[in-house]
Protein backbone atom coordinates (compact mmCIF):
# COMPACT_ATOMS: atom_id res chain seq x y z
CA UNK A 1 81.74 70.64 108.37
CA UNK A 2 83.44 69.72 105.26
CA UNK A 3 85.42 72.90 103.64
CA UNK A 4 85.51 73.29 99.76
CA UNK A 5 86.77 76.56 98.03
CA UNK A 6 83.12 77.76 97.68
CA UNK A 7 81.96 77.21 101.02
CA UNK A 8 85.29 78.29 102.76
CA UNK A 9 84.71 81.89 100.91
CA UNK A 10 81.59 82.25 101.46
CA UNK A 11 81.67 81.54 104.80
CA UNK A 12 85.17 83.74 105.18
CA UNK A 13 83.14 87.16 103.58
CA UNK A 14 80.10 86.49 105.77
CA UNK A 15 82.81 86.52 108.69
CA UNK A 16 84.59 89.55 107.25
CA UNK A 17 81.14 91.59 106.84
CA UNK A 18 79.95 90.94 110.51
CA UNK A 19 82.94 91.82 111.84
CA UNK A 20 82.56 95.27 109.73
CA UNK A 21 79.33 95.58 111.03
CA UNK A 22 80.74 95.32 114.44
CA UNK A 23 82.67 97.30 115.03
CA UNK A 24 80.76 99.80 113.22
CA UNK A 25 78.39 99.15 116.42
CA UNK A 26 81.29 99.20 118.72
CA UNK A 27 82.51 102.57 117.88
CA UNK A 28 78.94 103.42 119.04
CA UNK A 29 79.09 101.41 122.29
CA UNK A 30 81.62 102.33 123.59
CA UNK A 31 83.49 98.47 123.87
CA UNK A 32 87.01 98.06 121.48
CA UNK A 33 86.85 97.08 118.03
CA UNK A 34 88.96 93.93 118.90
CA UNK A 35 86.28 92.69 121.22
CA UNK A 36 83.75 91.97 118.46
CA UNK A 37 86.31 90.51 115.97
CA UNK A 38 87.42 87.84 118.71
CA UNK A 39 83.74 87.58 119.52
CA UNK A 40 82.78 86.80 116.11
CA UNK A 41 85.15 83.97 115.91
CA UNK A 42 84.51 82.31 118.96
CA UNK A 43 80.85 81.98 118.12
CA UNK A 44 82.17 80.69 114.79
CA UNK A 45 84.39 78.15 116.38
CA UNK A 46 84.58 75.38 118.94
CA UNK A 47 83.17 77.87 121.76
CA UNK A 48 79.81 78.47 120.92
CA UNK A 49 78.18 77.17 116.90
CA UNK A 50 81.09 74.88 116.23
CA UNK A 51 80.69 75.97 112.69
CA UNK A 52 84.44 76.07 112.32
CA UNK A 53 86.46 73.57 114.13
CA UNK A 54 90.34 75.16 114.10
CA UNK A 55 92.99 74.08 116.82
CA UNK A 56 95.60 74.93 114.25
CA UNK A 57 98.63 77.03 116.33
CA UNK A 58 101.00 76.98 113.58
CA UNK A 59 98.56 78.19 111.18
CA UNK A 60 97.46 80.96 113.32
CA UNK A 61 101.00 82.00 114.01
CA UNK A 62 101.53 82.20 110.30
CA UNK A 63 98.62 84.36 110.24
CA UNK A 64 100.17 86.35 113.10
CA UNK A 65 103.40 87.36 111.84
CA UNK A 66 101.99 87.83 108.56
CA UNK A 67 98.95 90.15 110.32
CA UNK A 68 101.93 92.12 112.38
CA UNK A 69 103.85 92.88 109.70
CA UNK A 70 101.56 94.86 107.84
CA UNK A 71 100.35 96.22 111.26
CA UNK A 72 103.32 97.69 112.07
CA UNK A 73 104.37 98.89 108.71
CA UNK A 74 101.19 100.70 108.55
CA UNK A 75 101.94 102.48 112.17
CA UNK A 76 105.54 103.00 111.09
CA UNK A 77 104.04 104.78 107.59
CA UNK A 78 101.95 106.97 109.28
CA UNK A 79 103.94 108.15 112.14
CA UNK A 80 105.69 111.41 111.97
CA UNK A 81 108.76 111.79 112.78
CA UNK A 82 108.24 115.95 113.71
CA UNK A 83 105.14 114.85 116.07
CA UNK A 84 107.14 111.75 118.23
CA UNK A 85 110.34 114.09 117.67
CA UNK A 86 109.79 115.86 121.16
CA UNK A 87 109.25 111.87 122.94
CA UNK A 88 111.27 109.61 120.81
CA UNK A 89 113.50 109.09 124.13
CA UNK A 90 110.05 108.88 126.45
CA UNK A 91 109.05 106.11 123.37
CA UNK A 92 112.32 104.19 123.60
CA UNK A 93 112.49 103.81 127.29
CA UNK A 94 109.07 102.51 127.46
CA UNK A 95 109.33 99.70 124.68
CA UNK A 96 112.67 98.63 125.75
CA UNK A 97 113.35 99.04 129.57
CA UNK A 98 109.31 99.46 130.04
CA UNK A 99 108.69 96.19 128.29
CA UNK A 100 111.74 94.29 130.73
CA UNK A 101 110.89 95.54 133.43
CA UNK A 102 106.88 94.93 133.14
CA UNK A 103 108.25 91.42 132.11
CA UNK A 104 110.16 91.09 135.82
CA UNK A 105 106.92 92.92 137.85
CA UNK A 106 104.36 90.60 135.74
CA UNK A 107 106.16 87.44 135.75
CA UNK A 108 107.00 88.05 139.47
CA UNK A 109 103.11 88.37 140.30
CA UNK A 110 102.49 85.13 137.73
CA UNK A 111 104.87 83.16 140.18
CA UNK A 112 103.27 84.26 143.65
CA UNK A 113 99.83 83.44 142.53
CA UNK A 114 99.76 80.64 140.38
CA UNK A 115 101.03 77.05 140.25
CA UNK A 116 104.07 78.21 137.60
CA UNK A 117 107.80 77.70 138.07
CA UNK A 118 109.60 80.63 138.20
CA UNK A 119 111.31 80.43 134.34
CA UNK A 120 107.44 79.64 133.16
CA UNK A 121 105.75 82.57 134.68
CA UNK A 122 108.36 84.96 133.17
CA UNK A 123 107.41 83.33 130.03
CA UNK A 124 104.09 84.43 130.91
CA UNK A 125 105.35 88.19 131.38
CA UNK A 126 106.97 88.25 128.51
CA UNK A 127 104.34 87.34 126.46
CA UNK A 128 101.89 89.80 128.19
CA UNK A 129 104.95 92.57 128.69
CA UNK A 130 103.70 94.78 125.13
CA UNK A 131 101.09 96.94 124.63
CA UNK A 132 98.95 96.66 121.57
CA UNK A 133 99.29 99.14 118.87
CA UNK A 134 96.07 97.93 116.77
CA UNK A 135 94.15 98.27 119.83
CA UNK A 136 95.49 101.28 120.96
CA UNK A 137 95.36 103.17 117.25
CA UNK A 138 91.87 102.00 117.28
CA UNK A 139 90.62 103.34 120.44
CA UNK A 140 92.90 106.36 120.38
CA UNK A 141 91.51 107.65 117.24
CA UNK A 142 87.81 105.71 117.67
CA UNK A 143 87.20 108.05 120.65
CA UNK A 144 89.04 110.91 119.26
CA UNK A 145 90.72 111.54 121.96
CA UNK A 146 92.75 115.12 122.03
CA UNK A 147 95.34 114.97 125.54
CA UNK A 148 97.11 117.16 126.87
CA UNK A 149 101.05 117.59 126.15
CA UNK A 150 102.75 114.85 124.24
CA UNK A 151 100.93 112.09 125.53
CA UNK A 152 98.85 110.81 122.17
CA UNK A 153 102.40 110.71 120.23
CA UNK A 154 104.15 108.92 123.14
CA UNK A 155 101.01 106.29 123.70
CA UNK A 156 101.49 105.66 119.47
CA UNK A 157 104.95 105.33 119.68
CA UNK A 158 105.28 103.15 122.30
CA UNK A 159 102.76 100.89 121.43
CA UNK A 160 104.07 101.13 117.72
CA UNK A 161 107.49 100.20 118.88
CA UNK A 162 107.20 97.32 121.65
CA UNK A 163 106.26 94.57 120.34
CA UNK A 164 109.44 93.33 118.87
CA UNK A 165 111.13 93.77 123.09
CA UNK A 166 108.59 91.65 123.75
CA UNK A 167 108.77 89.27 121.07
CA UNK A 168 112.48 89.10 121.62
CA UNK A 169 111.72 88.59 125.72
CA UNK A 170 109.48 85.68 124.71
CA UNK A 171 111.95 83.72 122.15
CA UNK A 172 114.78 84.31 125.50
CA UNK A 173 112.32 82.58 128.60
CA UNK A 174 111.08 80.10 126.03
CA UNK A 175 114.34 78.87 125.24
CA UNK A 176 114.97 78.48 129.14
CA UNK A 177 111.78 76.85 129.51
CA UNK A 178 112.16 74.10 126.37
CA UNK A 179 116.47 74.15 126.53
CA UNK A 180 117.60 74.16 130.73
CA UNK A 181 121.25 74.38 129.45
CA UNK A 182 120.87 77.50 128.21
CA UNK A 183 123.59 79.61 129.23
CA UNK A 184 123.83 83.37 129.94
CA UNK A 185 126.21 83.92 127.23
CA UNK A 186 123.36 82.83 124.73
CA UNK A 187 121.30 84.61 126.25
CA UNK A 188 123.20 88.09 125.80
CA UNK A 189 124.35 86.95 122.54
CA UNK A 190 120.82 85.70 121.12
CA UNK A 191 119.61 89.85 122.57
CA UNK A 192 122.67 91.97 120.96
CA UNK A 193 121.66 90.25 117.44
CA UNK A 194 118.32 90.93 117.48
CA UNK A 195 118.58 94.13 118.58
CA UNK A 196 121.47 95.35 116.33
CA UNK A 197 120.74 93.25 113.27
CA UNK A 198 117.39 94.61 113.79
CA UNK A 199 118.06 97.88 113.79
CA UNK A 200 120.95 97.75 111.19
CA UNK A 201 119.07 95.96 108.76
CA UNK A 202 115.35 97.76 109.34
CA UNK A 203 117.27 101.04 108.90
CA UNK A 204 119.76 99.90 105.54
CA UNK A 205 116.13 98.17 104.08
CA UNK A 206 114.44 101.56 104.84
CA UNK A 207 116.81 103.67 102.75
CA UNK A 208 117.12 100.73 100.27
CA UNK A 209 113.50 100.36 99.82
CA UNK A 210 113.42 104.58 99.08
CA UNK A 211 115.63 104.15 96.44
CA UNK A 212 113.82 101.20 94.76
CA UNK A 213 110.13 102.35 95.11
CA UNK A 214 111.31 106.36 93.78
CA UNK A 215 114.03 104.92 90.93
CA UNK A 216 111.79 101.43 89.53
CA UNK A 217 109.76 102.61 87.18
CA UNK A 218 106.50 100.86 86.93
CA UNK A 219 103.99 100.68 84.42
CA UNK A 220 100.93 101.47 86.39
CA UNK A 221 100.43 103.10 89.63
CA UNK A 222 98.81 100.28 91.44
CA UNK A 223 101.85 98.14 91.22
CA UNK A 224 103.76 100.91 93.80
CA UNK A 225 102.01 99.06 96.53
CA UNK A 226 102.63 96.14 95.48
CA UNK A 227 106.14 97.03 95.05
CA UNK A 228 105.72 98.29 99.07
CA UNK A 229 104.24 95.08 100.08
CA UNK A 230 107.21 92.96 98.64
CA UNK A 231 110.03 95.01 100.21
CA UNK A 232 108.61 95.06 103.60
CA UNK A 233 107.92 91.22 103.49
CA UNK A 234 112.01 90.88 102.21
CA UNK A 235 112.79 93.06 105.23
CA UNK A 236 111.29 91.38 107.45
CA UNK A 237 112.16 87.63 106.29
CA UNK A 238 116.22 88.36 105.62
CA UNK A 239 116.72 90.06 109.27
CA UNK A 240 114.80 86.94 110.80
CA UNK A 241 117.06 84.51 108.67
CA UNK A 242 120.16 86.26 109.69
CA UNK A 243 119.01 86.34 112.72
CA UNK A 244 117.71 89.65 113.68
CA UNK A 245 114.64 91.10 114.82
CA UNK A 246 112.45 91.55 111.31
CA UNK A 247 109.27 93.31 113.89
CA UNK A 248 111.82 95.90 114.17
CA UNK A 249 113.56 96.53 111.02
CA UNK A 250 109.71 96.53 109.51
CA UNK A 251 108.99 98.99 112.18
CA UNK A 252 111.83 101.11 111.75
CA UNK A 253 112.15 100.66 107.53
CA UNK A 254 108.73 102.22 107.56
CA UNK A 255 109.03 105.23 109.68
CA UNK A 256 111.90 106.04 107.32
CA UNK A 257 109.92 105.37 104.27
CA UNK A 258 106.92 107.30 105.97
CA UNK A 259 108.92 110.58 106.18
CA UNK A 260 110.62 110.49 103.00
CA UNK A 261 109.69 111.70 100.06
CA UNK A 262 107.90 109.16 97.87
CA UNK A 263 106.50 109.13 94.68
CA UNK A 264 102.58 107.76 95.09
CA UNK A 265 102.88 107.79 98.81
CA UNK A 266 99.49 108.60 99.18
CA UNK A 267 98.09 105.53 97.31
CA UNK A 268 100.52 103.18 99.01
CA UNK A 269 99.50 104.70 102.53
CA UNK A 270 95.87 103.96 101.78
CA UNK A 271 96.61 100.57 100.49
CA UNK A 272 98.31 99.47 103.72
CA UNK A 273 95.57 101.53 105.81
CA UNK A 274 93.19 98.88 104.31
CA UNK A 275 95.07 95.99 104.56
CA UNK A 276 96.60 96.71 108.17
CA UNK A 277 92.41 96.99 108.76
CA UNK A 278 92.34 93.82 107.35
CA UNK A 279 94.36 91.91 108.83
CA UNK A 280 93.47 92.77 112.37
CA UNK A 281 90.46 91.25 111.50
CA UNK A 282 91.16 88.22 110.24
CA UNK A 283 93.98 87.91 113.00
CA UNK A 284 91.37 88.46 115.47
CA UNK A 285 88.53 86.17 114.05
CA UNK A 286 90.93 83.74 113.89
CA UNK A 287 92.03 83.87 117.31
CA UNK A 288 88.86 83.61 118.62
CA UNK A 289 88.51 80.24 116.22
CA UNK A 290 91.71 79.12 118.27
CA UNK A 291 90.28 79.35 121.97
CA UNK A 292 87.85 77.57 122.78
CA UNK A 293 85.33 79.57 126.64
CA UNK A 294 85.25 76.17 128.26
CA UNK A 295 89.22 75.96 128.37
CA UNK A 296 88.82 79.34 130.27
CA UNK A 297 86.71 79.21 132.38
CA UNK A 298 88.84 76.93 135.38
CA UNK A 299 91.81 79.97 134.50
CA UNK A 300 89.54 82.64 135.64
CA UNK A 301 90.54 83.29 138.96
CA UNK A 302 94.29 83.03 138.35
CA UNK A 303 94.05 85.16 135.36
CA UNK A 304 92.00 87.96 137.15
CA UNK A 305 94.75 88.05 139.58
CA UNK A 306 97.34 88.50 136.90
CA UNK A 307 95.36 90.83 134.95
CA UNK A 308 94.76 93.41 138.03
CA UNK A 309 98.33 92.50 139.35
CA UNK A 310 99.40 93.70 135.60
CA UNK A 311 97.17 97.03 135.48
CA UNK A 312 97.52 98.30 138.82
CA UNK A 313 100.81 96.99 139.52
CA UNK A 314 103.52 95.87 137.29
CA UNK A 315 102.73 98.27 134.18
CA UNK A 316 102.36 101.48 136.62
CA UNK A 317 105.87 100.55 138.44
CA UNK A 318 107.43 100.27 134.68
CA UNK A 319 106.28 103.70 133.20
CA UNK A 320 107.34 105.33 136.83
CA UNK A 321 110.44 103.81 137.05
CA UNK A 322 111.28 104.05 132.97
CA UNK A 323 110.19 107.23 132.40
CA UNK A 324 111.82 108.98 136.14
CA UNK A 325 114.22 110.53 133.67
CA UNK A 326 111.98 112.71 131.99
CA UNK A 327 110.29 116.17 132.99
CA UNK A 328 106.33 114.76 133.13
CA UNK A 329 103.55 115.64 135.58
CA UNK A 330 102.48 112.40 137.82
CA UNK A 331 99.00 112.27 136.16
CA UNK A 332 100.27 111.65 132.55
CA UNK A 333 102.60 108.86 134.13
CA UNK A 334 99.36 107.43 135.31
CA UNK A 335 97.33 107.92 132.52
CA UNK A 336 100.35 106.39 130.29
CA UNK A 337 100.33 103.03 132.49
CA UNK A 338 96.14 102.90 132.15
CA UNK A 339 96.73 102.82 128.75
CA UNK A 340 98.72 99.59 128.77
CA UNK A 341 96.18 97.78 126.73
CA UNK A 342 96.98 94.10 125.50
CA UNK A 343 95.42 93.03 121.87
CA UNK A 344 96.52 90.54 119.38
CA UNK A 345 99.79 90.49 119.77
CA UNK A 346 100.09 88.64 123.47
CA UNK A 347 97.61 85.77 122.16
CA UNK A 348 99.93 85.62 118.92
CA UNK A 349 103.01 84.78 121.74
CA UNK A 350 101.25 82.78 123.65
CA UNK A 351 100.74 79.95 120.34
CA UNK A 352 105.01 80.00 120.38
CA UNK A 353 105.21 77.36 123.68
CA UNK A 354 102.04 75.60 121.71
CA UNK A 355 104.12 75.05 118.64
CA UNK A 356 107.28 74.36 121.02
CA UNK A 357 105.29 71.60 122.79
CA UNK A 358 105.39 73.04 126.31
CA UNK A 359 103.64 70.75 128.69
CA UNK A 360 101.46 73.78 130.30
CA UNK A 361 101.56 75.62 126.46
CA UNK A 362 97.55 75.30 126.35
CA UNK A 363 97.26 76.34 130.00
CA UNK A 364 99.32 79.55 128.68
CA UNK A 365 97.72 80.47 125.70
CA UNK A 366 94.34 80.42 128.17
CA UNK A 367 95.53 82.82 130.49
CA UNK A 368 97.17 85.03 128.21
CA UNK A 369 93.93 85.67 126.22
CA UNK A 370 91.56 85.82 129.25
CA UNK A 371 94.13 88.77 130.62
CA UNK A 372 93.78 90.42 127.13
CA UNK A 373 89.98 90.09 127.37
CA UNK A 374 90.38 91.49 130.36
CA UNK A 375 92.53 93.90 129.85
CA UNK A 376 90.38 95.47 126.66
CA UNK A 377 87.37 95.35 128.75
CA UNK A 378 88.39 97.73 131.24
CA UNK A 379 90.90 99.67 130.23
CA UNK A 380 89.66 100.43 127.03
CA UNK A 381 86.17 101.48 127.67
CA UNK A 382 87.28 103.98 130.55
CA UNK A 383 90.38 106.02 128.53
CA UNK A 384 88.09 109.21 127.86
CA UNK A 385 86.69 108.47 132.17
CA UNK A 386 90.26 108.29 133.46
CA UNK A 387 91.28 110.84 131.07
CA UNK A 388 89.16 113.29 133.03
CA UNK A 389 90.20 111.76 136.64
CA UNK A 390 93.99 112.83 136.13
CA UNK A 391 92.89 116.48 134.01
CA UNK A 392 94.63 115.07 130.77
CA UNK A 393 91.61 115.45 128.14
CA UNK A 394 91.85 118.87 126.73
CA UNK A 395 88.94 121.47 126.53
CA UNK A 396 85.57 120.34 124.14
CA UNK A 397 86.69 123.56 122.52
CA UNK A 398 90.19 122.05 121.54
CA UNK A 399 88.90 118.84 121.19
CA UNK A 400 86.41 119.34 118.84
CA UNK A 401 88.48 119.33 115.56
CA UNK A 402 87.08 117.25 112.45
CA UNK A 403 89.61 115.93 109.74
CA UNK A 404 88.06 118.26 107.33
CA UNK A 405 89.56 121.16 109.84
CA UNK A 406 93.00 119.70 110.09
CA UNK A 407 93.14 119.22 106.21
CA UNK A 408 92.11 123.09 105.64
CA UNK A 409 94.82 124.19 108.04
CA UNK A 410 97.49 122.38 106.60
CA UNK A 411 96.52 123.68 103.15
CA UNK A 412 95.71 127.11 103.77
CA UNK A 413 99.28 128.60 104.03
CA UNK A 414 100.80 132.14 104.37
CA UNK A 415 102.39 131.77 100.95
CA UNK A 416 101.29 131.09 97.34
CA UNK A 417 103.53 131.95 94.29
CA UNK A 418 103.82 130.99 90.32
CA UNK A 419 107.31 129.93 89.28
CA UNK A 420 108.24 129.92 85.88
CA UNK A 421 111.23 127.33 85.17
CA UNK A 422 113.48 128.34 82.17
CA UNK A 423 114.70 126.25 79.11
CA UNK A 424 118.56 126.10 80.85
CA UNK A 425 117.14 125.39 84.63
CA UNK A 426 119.45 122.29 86.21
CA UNK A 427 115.67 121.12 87.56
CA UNK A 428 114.50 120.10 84.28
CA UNK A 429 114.09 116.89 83.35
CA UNK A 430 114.17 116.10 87.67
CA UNK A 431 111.16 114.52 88.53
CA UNK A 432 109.34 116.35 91.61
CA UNK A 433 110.21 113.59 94.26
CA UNK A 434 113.95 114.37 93.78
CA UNK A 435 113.76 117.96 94.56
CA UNK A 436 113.92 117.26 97.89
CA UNK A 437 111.05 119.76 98.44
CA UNK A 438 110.49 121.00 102.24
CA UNK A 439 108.17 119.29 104.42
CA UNK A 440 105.80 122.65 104.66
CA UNK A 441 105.83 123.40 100.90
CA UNK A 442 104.21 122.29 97.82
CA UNK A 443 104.23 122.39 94.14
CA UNK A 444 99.91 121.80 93.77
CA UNK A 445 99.48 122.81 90.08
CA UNK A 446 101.93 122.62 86.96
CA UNK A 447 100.67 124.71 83.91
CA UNK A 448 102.11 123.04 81.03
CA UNK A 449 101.57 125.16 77.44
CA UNK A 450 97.50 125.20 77.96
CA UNK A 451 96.96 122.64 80.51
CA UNK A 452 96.69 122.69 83.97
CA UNK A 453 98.49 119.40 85.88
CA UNK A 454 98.18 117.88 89.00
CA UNK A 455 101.52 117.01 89.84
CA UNK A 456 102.72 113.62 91.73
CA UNK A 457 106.39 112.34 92.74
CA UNK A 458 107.39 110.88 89.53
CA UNK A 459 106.14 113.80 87.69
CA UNK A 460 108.81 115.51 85.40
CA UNK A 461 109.83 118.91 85.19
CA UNK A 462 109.93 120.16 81.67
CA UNK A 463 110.92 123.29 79.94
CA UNK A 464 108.68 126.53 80.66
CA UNK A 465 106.69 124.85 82.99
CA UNK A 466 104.81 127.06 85.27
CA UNK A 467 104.89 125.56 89.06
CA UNK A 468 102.33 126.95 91.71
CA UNK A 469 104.16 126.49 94.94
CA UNK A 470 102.13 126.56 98.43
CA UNK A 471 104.59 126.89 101.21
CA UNK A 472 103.49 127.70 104.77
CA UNK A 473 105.49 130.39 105.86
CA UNK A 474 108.44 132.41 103.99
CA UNK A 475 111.34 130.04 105.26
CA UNK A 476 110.12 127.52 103.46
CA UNK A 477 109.02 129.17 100.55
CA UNK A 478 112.79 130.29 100.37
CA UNK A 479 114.13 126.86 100.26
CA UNK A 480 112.01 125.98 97.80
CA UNK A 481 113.41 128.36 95.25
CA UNK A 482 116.78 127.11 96.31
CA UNK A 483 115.95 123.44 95.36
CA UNK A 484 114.65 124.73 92.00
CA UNK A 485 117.86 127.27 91.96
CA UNK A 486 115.74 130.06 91.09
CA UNK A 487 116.44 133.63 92.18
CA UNK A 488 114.37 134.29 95.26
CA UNK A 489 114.48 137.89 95.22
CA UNK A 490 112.32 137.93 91.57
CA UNK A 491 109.59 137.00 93.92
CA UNK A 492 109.83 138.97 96.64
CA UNK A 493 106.38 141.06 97.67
């Protein structure tokens, strides 16, 4: 079919809307969001209609990184630091030692059953070594799953946080695989960068990119995102060209922006909600317009092999062995390596020996997505059955908390007073977001001479203003008079 600009859109919405429509019917079903996306473009592509022929690898790697980045920065955005506080450790061991070592188990299996060398099937664990954090978000919060303990904040984490060991792991076994004289010096030396430009950088962006977004001021609110948008792209793009890990410093630059005080926070977190949304669909249609079924079908038995080798074996020896440090009951170990599930992210790796002209790259890329088929299939339709197996689903009493609940407790608070700031207060003139307000308190109404405001981050603090403040227990109500140095004992009941 020839594309022009008219037919390409059209075609691209119609694409867009019945992958909406979906997994609006997945949700229902039972079967993972990402399912129906990659469905939807293989019966666009060469598999099925062949209304789209695509073989493009670079292309869809483009769309890849692109797709990841605002993936991640989304996770990053939303995760809190006080909820993955009590696991960061349990998080860090799995997507750094977890990810190597279900590299060595996977890649070991790869090698016993299949016709790889040994440097290729490592390759192979590498690229399969991550667990997905679009698909696990998706099902995680699809289901609404409540478990026991810790274990939703260490599942996020992890998968939030893996990809770029993995991603690292691949760029390593590749270069074996395409370069023999590789040495072990390069090797080491090609890891430390990554890793500590990585984190150097993603951390320096992340307190850079506070200071920009709070201290640029914009003409209109909608730019903020924007202004979001271009900063995470910069992060990611300078610590690659150095020569770091950009996944990373995206990750890690938007955890820090995530739990900082921002002004319009809330409408850049809903911008990137949407777009992260939107960009796991179009990465998923179009790697379903990549693959074509009858390339699969001679992997099938080797990939089934992998693909049980990989859920019963090499990610359940990982989380054991990584996470033997930690006080945890055996069951949430087990449930934490049934959760291992592989999305987007593996099938994005697996077009890196395609673009690097590997002889077996296409032979790859086929297993790789038939394990993450696979993989999706059945471990994502049984969390909430397996959940119940090893007694880590909590009560349908517990569970059985809306959004609308959790929005009413964390705005009906112990404390509520009006503050009255004089003419001579050291606040005025401060804008809100520099008040470096506590985490549980809130200034929800300003009364300015006879109007009422609703205050945001870049709102000013002028003379006489009267500030309702909304604090959730008297410890932080008392350190929000001290970061408007008023006299806390005027208020006192």
């Amino acid at each position: 079919m020839n594309f022009t600009t008219e037919n390409f859109l059209l075609i691209g919405s119609l694409l867009l809307f019945i992958s909406l429509l979906a997994g609006k019917t997945s949700f229902r079903l039972g079967v993972p969001t990402l399912i129906f996306f990659l469905v939807v473009g293989m019966v666009a592509g060469t598999s099925f209609s062949g209304l789209i022929v695509f073989s493009d690898a670079i292309t869809t790697q483009f769309i890849g990184i692109v797709a990841l980045n605002f993936i991640l920065f989304a996770g990053g955005f939303e995760t809190n630091w006080i909820s993955i506080k009590p696991v960061v450790w349990h998080g860090v061991a799995l997507s750094t030692l977890g990810v190597a070592l279900t590299t060595l188990f996977a890649g070991t299996i790869t090698w016993l059953v299949s016709d790889f060398n040994v440097v290729e099937s490592f390759l192979i664990g590498a690229i399969i070594s991550s667990t997905d954090a679009a698909a696990v978000f998706s099902i995680l919060r699809s289901k609404n799953l409540a478990l026991k303990g810790n274990l939703r904040p260490t599942l996020e984490l992890e998968s939030g946080s893996n990809d770029p060991m993995a991603y690292l792991l691949t760029i390593i076994f590749l270069g074996l695989a395409t370069s023999p004289a590789l040495t072990f010096w390069e090797v080491v030396r090609l890891f430390l960068s990554q890793i500590v430009i990585g984190v150097g950088l993603g951390l320096g962006f992340g307190y850079a990119s506070r200071y920009i977004i709070n201290n640029l001021k914009l003409e209109y609110e909608g730019l903020y995102p924007v202004l979001a948008i271009t900063l995470m792209l910069l992060t990611f793009s300078l610590t690659d060209f150095i020569g770091g890990n950009g996944f990373l410093a995206v990750y890690l630059s938007a955890v820090l922006l995530g739990n900082s005080h921002l002004i319009h926070k809330k409408t850049i977190l809903k911008m990137f909600d949407g777009l992260a949304w939107l960009m796991q669909i179009v990465l998923f249609i179009t790697l379903g317009l990549l693959v074509n079924a009858k390339d699969i079908i001679p992997h099938m038995g080797t990939g089934f092999l992998i693909a049980f080798g990989l859920m019963l074996v090499a990610r359940p020896l990982s989380v054991f062995i990584s996470l033997a440090p930690f006080k945890m009951k055996n069951r949430e170990r087990w449930y934490i390596a049934w959760v291992g599930l592989r999305g987007a992210v593996p099938i994005v790796l697996a077009t890196y020996p395609m673009i690097a002209g590997m002889q077996k790259a296409q032979e790859i890329f086929n297993i790789v997505f038939f394990i993450t088929i696979t993989s999706v299939l059945i471990q994502g339709t049984t969390l909430i059955r397996v959940a119940r197996w090893f007694r880590v689903l909590l009560p349908q009493r517990v569970k059985q908390i809306t959004p609308v609940d959790v929005m009413l407790r964390e705005n009906i608070s112990s404390e509520m007073v009006e503050v009255e700031i004089p003419e001579d207060s050291c606040v005025v003139g401060q804008r809100i977001v520099d008040l470096n307000f506590p985490e549980k308190s809130l200034i929800v109404l300003i009364q300015r001479n006879e109007r009422y405001i609703s205050p945001t981050g870049s709102t000013i603090i002028e003379p006489n203003d009267k500030l309702i403040i909304v604090a959730e227990d008297k410890a932080s109500l008392k350190e929000s008079f001290n970061c408007l140095s008023v006299d806390a004992s005027a208020y006192q009941r």
